[in-house]
C-alpha atoms as a PDB file:
ATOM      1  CA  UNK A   1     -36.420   3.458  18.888  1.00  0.00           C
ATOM      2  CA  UNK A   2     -34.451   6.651  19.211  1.00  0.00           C
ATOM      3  CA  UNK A   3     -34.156   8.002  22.672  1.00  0.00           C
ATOM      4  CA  UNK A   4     -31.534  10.287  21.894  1.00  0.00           C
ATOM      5  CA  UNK A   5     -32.388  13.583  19.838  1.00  0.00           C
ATOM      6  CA  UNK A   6     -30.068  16.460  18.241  1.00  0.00           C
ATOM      7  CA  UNK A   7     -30.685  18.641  21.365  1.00  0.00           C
ATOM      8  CA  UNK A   8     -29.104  16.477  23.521  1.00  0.00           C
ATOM      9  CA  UNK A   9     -26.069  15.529  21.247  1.00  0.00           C
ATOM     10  CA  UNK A  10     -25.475  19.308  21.197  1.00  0.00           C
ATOM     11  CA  UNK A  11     -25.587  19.288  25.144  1.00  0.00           C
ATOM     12  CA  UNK A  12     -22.969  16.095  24.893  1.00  0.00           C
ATOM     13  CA  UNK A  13     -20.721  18.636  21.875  1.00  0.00           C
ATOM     14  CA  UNK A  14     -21.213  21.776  25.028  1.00  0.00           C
ATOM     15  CA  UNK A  15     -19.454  19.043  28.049  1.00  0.00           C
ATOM     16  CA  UNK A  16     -16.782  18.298  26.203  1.00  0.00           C
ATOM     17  CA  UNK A  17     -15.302  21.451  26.418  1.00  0.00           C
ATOM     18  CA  UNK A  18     -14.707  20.139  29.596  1.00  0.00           C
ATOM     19  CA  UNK A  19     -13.222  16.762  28.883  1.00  0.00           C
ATOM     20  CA  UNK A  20     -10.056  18.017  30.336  1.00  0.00           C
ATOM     21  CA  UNK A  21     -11.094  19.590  33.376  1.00  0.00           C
ATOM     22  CA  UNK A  22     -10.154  16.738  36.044  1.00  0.00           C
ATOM     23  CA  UNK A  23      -7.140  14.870  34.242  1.00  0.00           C
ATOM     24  CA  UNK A  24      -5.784  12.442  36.778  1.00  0.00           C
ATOM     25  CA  UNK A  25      -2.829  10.097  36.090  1.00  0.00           C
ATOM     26  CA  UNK A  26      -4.664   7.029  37.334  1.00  0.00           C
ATOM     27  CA  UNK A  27      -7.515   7.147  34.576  1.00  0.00           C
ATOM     28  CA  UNK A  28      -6.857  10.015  32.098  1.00  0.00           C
ATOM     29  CA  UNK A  29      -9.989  11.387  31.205  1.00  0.00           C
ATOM     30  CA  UNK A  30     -12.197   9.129  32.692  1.00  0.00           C
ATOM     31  CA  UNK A  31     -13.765  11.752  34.941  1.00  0.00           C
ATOM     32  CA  UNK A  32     -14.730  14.159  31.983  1.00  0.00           C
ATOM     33  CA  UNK A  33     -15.662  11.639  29.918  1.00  0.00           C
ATOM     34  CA  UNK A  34     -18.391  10.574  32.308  1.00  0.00           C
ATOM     35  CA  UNK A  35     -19.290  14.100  32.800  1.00  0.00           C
ATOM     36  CA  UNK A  36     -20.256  14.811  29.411  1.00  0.00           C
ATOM     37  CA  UNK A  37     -22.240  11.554  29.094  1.00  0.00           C
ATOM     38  CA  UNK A  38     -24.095  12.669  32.176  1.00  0.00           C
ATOM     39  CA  UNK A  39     -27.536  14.274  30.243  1.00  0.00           C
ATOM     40  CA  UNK A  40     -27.759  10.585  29.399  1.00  0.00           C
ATOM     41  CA  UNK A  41     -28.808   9.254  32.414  1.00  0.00           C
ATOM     42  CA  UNK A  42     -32.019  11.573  32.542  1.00  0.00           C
ATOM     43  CA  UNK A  43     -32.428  11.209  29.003  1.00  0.00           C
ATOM     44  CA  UNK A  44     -32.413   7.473  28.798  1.00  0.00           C
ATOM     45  CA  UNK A  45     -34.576   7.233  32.044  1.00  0.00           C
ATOM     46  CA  UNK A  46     -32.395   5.176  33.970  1.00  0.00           C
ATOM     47  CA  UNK A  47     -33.445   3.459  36.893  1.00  0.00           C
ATOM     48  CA  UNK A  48     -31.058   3.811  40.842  1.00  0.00           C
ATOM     49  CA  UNK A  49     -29.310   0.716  39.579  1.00  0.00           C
ATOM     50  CA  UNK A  50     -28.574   1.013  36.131  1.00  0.00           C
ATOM     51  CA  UNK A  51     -27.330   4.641  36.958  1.00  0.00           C
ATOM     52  CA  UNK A  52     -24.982   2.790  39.688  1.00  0.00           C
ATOM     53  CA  UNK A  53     -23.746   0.823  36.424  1.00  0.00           C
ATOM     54  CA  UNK A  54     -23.890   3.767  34.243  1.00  0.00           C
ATOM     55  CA  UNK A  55     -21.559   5.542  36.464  1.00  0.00           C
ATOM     56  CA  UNK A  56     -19.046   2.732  37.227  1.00  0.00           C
ATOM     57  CA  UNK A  57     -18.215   2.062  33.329  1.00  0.00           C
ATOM     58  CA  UNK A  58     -17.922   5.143  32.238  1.00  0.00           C
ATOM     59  CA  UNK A  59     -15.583   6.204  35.403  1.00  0.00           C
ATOM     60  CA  UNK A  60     -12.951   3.243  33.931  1.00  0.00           C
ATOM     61  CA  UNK A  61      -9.777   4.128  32.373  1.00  0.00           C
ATOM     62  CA  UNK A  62     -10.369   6.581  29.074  1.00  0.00           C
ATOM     63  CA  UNK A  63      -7.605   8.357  27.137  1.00  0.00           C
ATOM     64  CA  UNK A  64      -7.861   9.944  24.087  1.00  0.00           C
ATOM     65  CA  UNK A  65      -6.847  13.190  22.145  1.00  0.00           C
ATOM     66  CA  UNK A  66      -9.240  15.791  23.534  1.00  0.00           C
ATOM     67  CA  UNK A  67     -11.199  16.523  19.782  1.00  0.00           C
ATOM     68  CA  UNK A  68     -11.306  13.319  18.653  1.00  0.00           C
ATOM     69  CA  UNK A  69     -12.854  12.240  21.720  1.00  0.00           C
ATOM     70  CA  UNK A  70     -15.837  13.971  20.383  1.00  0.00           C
ATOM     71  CA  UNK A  71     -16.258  10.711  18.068  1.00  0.00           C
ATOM     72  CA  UNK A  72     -15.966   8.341  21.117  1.00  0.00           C
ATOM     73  CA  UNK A  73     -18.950  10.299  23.220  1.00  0.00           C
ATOM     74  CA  UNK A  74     -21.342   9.762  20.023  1.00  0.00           C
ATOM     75  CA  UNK A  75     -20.623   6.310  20.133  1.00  0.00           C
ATOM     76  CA  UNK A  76     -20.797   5.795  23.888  1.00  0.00           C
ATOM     77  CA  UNK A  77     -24.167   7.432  23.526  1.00  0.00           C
ATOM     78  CA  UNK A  78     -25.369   5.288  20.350  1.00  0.00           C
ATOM     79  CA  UNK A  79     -24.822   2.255  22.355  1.00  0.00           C
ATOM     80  CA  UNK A  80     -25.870   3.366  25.595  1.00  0.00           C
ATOM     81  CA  UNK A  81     -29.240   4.433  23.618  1.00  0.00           C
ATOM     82  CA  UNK A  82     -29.287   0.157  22.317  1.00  0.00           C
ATOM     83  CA  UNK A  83     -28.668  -0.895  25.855  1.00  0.00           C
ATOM     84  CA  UNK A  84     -31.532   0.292  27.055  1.00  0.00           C
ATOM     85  CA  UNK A  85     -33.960   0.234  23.909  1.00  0.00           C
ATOM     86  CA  UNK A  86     -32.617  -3.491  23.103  1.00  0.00           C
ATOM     87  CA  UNK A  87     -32.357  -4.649  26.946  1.00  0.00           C
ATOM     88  CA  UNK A  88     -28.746  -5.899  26.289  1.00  0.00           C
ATOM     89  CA  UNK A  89     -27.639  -8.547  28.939  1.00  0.00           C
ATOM     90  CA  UNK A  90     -24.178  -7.371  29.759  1.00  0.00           C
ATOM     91  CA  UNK A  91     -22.954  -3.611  29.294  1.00  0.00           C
ATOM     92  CA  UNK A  92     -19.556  -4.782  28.511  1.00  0.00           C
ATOM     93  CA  UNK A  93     -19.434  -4.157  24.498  1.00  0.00           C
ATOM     94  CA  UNK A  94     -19.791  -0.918  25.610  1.00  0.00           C
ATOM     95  CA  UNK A  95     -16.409  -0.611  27.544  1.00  0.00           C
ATOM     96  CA  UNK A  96     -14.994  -3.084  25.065  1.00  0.00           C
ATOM     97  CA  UNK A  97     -15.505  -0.391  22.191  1.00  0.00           C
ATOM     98  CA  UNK A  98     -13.941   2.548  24.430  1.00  0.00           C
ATOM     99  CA  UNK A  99     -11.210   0.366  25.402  1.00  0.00           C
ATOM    100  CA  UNK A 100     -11.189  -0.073  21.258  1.00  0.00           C
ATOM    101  CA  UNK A 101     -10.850   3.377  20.918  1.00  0.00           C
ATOM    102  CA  UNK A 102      -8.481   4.678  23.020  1.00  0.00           C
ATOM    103  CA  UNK A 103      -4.865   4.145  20.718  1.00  0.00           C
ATOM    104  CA  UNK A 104      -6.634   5.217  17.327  1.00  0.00           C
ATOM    105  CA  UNK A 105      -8.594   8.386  18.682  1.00  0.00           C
ATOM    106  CA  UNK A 106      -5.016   8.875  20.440  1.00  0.00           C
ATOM    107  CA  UNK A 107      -2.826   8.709  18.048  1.00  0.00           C
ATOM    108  CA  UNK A 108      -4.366  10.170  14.759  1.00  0.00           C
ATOM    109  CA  UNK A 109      -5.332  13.340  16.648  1.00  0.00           C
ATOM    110  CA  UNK A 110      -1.969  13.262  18.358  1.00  0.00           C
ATOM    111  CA  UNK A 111      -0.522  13.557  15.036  1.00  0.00           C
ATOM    112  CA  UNK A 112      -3.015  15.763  12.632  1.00  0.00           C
ATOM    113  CA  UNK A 113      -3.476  18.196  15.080  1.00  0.00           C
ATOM    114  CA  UNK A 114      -0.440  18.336  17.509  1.00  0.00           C
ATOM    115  CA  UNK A 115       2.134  17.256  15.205  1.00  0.00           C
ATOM    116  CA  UNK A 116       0.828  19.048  12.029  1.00  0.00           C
ATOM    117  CA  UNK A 117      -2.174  21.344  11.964  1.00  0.00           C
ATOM    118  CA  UNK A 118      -1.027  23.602  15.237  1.00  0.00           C
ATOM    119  CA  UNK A 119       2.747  24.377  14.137  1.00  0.00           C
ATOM    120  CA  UNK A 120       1.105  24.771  10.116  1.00  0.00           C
ATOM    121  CA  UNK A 121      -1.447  27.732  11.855  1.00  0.00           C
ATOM    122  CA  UNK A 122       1.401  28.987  13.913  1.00  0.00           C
ATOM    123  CA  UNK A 123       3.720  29.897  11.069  1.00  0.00           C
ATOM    124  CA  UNK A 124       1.012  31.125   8.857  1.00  0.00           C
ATOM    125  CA  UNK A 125      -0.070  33.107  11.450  1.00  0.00           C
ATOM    126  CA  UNK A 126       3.847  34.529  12.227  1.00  0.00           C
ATOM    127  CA  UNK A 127       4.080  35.179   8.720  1.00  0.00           C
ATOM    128  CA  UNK A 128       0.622  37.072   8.407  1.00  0.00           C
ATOM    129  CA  UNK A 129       2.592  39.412  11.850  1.00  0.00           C
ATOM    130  CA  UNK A 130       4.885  40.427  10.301  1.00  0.00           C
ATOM    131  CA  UNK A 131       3.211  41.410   6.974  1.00  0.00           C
ATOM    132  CA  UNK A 132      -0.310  42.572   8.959  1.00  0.00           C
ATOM    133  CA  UNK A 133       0.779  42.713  12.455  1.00  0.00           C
ATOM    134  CA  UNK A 134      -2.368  41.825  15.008  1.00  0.00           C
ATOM    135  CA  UNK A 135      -4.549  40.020  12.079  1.00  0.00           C
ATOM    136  CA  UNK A 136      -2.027  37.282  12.417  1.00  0.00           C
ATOM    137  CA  UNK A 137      -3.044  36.305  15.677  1.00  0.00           C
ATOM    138  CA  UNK A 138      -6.136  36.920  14.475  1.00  0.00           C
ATOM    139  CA  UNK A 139      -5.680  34.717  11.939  1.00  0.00           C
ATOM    140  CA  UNK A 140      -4.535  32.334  14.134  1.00  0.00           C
ATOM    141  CA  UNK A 141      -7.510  31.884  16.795  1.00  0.00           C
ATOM    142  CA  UNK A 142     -10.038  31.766  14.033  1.00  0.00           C
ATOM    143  CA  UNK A 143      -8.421  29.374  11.574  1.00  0.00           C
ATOM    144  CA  UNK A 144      -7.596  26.980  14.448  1.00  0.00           C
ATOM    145  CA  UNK A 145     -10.759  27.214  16.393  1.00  0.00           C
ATOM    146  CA  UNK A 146     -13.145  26.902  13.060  1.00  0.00           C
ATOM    147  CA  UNK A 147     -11.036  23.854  12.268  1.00  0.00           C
ATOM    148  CA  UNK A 148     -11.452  21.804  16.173  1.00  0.00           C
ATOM    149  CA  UNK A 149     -14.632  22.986  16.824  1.00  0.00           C
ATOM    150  CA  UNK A 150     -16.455  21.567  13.650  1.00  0.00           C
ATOM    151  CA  UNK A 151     -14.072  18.084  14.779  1.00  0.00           C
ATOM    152  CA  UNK A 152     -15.944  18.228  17.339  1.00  0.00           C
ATOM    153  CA  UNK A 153     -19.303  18.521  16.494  1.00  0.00           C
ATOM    154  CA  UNK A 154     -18.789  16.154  13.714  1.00  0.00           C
ATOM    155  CA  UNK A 155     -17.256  13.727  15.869  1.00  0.00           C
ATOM    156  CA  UNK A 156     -20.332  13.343  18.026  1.00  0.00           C
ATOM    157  CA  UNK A 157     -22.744  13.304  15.367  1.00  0.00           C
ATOM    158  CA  UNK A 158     -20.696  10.841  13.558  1.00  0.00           C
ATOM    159  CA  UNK A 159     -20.215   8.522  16.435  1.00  0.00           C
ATOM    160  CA  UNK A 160     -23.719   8.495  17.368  1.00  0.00           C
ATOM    161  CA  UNK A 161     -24.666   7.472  13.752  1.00  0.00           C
ATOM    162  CA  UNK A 162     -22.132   5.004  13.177  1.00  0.00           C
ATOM    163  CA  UNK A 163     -21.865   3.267  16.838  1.00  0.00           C
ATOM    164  CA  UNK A 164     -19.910   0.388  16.372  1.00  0.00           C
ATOM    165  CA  UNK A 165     -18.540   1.055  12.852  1.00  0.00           C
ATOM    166  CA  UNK A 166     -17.379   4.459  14.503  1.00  0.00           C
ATOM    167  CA  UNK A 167     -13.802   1.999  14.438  1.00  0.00           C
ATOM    168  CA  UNK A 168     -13.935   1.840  10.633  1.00  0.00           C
ATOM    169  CA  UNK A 169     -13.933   5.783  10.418  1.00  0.00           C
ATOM    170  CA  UNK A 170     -11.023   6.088  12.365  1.00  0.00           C
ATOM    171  CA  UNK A 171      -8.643   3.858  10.631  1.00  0.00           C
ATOM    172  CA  UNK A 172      -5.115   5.308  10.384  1.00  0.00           C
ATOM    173  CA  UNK A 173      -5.005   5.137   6.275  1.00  0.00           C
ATOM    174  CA  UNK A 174      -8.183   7.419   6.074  1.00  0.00           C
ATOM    175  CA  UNK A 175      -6.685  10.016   7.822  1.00  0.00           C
ATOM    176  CA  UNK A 176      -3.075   9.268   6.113  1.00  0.00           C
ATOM    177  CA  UNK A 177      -4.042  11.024   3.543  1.00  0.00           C
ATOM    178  CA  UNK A 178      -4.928  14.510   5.456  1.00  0.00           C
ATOM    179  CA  UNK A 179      -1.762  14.178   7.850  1.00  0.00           C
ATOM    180  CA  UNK A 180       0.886  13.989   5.044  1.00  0.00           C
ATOM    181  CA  UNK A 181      -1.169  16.626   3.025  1.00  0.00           C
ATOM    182  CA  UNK A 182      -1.045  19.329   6.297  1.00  0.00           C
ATOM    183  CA  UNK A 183       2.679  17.995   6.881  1.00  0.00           C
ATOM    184  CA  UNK A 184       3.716  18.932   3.014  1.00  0.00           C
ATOM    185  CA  UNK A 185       2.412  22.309   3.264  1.00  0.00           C
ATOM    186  CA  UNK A 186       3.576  22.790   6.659  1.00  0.00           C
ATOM    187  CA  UNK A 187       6.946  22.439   5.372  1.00  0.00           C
ATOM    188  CA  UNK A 188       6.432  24.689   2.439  1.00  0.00           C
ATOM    189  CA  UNK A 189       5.014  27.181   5.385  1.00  0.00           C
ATOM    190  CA  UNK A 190       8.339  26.361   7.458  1.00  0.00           C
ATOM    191  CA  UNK A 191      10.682  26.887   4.398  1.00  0.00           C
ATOM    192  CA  UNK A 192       8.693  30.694   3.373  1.00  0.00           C
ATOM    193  CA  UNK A 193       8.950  31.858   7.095  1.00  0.00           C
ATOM    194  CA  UNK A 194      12.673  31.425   7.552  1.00  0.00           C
ATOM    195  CA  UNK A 195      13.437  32.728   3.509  1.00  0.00           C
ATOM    196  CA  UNK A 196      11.256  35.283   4.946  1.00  0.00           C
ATOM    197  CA  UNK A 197      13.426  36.452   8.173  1.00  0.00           C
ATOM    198  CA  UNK A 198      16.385  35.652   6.355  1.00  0.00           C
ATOM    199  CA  UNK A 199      15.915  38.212   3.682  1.00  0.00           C
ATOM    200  CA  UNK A 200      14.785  40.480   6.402  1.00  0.00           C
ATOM    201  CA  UNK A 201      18.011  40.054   8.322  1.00  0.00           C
ATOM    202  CA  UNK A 202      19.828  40.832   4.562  1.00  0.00           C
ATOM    203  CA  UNK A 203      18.178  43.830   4.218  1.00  0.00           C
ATOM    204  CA  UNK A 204      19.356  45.351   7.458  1.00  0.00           C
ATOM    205  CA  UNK A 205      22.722  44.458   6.510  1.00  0.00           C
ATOM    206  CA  UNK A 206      23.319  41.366   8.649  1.00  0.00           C
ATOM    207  CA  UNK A 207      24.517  38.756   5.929  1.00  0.00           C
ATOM    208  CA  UNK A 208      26.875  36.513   8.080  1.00  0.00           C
ATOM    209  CA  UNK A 209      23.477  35.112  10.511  1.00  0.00           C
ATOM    210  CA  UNK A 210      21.923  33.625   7.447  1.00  0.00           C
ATOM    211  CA  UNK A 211      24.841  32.308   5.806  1.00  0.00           C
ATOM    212  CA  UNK A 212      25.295  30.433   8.779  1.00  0.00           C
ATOM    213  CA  UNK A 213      22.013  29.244   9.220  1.00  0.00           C
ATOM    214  CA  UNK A 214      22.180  28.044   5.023  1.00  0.00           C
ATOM    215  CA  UNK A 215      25.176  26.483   6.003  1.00  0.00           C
ATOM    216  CA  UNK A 216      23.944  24.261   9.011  1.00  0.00           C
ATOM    217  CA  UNK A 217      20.890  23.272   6.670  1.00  0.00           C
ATOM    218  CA  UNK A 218      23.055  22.231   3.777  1.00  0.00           C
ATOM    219  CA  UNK A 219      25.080  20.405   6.380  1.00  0.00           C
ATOM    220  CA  UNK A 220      22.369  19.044   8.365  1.00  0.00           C
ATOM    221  CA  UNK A 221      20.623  17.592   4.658  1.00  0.00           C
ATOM    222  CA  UNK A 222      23.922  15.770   3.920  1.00  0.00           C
ATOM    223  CA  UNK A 223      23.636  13.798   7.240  1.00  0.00           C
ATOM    224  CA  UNK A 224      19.735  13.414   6.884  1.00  0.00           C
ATOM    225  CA  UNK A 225      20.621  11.662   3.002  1.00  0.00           C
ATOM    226  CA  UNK A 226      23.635   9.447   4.429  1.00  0.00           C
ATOM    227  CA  UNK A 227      21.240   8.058   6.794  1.00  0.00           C
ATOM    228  CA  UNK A 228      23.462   9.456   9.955  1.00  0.00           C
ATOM    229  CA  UNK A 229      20.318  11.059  12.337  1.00  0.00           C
ATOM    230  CA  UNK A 230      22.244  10.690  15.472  1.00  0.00           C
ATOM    231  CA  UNK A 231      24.750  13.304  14.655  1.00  0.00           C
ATOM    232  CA  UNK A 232      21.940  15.828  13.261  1.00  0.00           C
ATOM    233  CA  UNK A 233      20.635  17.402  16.701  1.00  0.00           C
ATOM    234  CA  UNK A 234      24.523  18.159  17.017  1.00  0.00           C
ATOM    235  CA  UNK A 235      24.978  19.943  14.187  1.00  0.00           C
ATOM    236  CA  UNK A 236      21.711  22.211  14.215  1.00  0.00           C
ATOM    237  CA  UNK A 237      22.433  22.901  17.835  1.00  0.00           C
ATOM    238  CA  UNK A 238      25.887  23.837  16.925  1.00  0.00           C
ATOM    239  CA  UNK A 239      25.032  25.910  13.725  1.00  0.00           C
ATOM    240  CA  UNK A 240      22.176  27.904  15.845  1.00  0.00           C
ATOM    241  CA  UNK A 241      24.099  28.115  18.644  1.00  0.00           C
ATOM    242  CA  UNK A 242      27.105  30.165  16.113  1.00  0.00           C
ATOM    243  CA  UNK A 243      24.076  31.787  15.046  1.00  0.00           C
ATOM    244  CA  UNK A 244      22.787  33.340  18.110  1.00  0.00           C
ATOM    245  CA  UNK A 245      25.968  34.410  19.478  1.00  0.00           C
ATOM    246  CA  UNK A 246      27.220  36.216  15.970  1.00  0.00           C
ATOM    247  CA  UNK A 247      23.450  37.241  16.331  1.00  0.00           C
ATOM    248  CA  UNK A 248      24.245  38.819  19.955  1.00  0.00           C
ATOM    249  CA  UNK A 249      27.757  40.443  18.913  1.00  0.00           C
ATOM    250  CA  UNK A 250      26.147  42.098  16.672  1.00  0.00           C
ATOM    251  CA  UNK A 251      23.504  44.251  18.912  1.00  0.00           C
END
């Protein structure tokens, strides 16, 4: 029996906008994550005790990346929804699966979004500046925002279908594929912007800054193939560092 209808997964997609809003050191997210579950206690018709218990789990230690906690709320919800239809004894697979998905909703968000998809949006959108001036940032707030809010619609709606399979969508090696694919292009991206400036900085005249710059990258890929990563921060500071100052002298 399905307690739980579109209408109120929306309301559960609104709250966690929110997710973030009372981040304690203690228990992470705990506190928005129980807020957003919240329209479940009216939904589910839960009694003064069970609301008690309600409260209690879902006020335990939660951490997560903030969009891909979108997929642990559906699942909370899809299970919370069988506690009550099914009259479960115990509560506890319910923590057991949060608990579950802390590290994996963590780290693969962590990674696509943080590590890859932000800095990709950023230098398209510095690129598209200097080329279109304000529809870069433009650019920027719509690709990005089109991109995390459908994650997070799609992770609620996804959790709640899946409920406890919700752990064999978020295996690392699905999303592998998608965090090396952003990554590649984000280095193609990285590679265009600085040709980009480079060539801008030729045709003003200044030819020294971006022979230096080559320079520390040719230098800095010779370390990187010998296998010698400890003395690469030295060298790029170094070579920007020369690059800067000539850069200063020079105004």
């Amino acid at each position: 029996m399905r307690l739980i209808t579109r209408k109120v997964l929306r309301r559960l997609f609104w709250r966690s906008f929110y997710i973030q809003g009372s981040w304690n050191y203690q228990r992470m997210l705990n506190l928005g994550f129980c807020y957003c579950l919240l329209p479940l206690i009216k939904t589910l018709r839960l009694g003064e005790a069970e609301r008690r218990a309600f409260l209690q789990r879902h006020l335990e230690f939660f951490n997560a990346h903030p969009y891909f906690a979108s997929f642990a709320l559906g699942a909370v919800a899809r299970l919370e929804e069988q506690h009550k239809t099914e009259k479960w004894p115990s509560a506890r697979p319910i923590s057991v699966l949060k608990n579950r998905l802390c590290g994996p909703l963590g780290a693969i968000g962590d990674r696509l979004f943080w590590g890859n998809f932000r800095p990709l949006i950023a230098m398209i959108a510095i690129y598209l500046t200097f080329l279109f001036g304000i529809w870069g940032p433009v650019f920027m707030l719509v690709a990005y925002n089109i991109a995390h809010l459908y994650l997070r619609y799609y992770g609620v709606v996804r959790g709640y279908q899946l409920g406890f399979d919700i752990v064999r969508e978020l295996s690392k090696r699905k999303y592998e594929k998608y965090i090396q694919a952003i990554g590649k292009v984000g280095a193609v991206a990285c590679g265009m912007l600085i040709g980009f400036y480079e060539m801008a900085g030729v045709k003003r005249g200044d030819f020294l800054g971006p022979v230096l710059f080559a320079f520390t990258m040719a230098i800095s890929f010779i370390f990187i193939r010998l296998r010698k990563p400890v003395l690469l921060p030295i060298l790029l500071c170094i070579g920007l560092l020369i690059t800067a100052l000539v850069g200063i002298g020079r105004m």
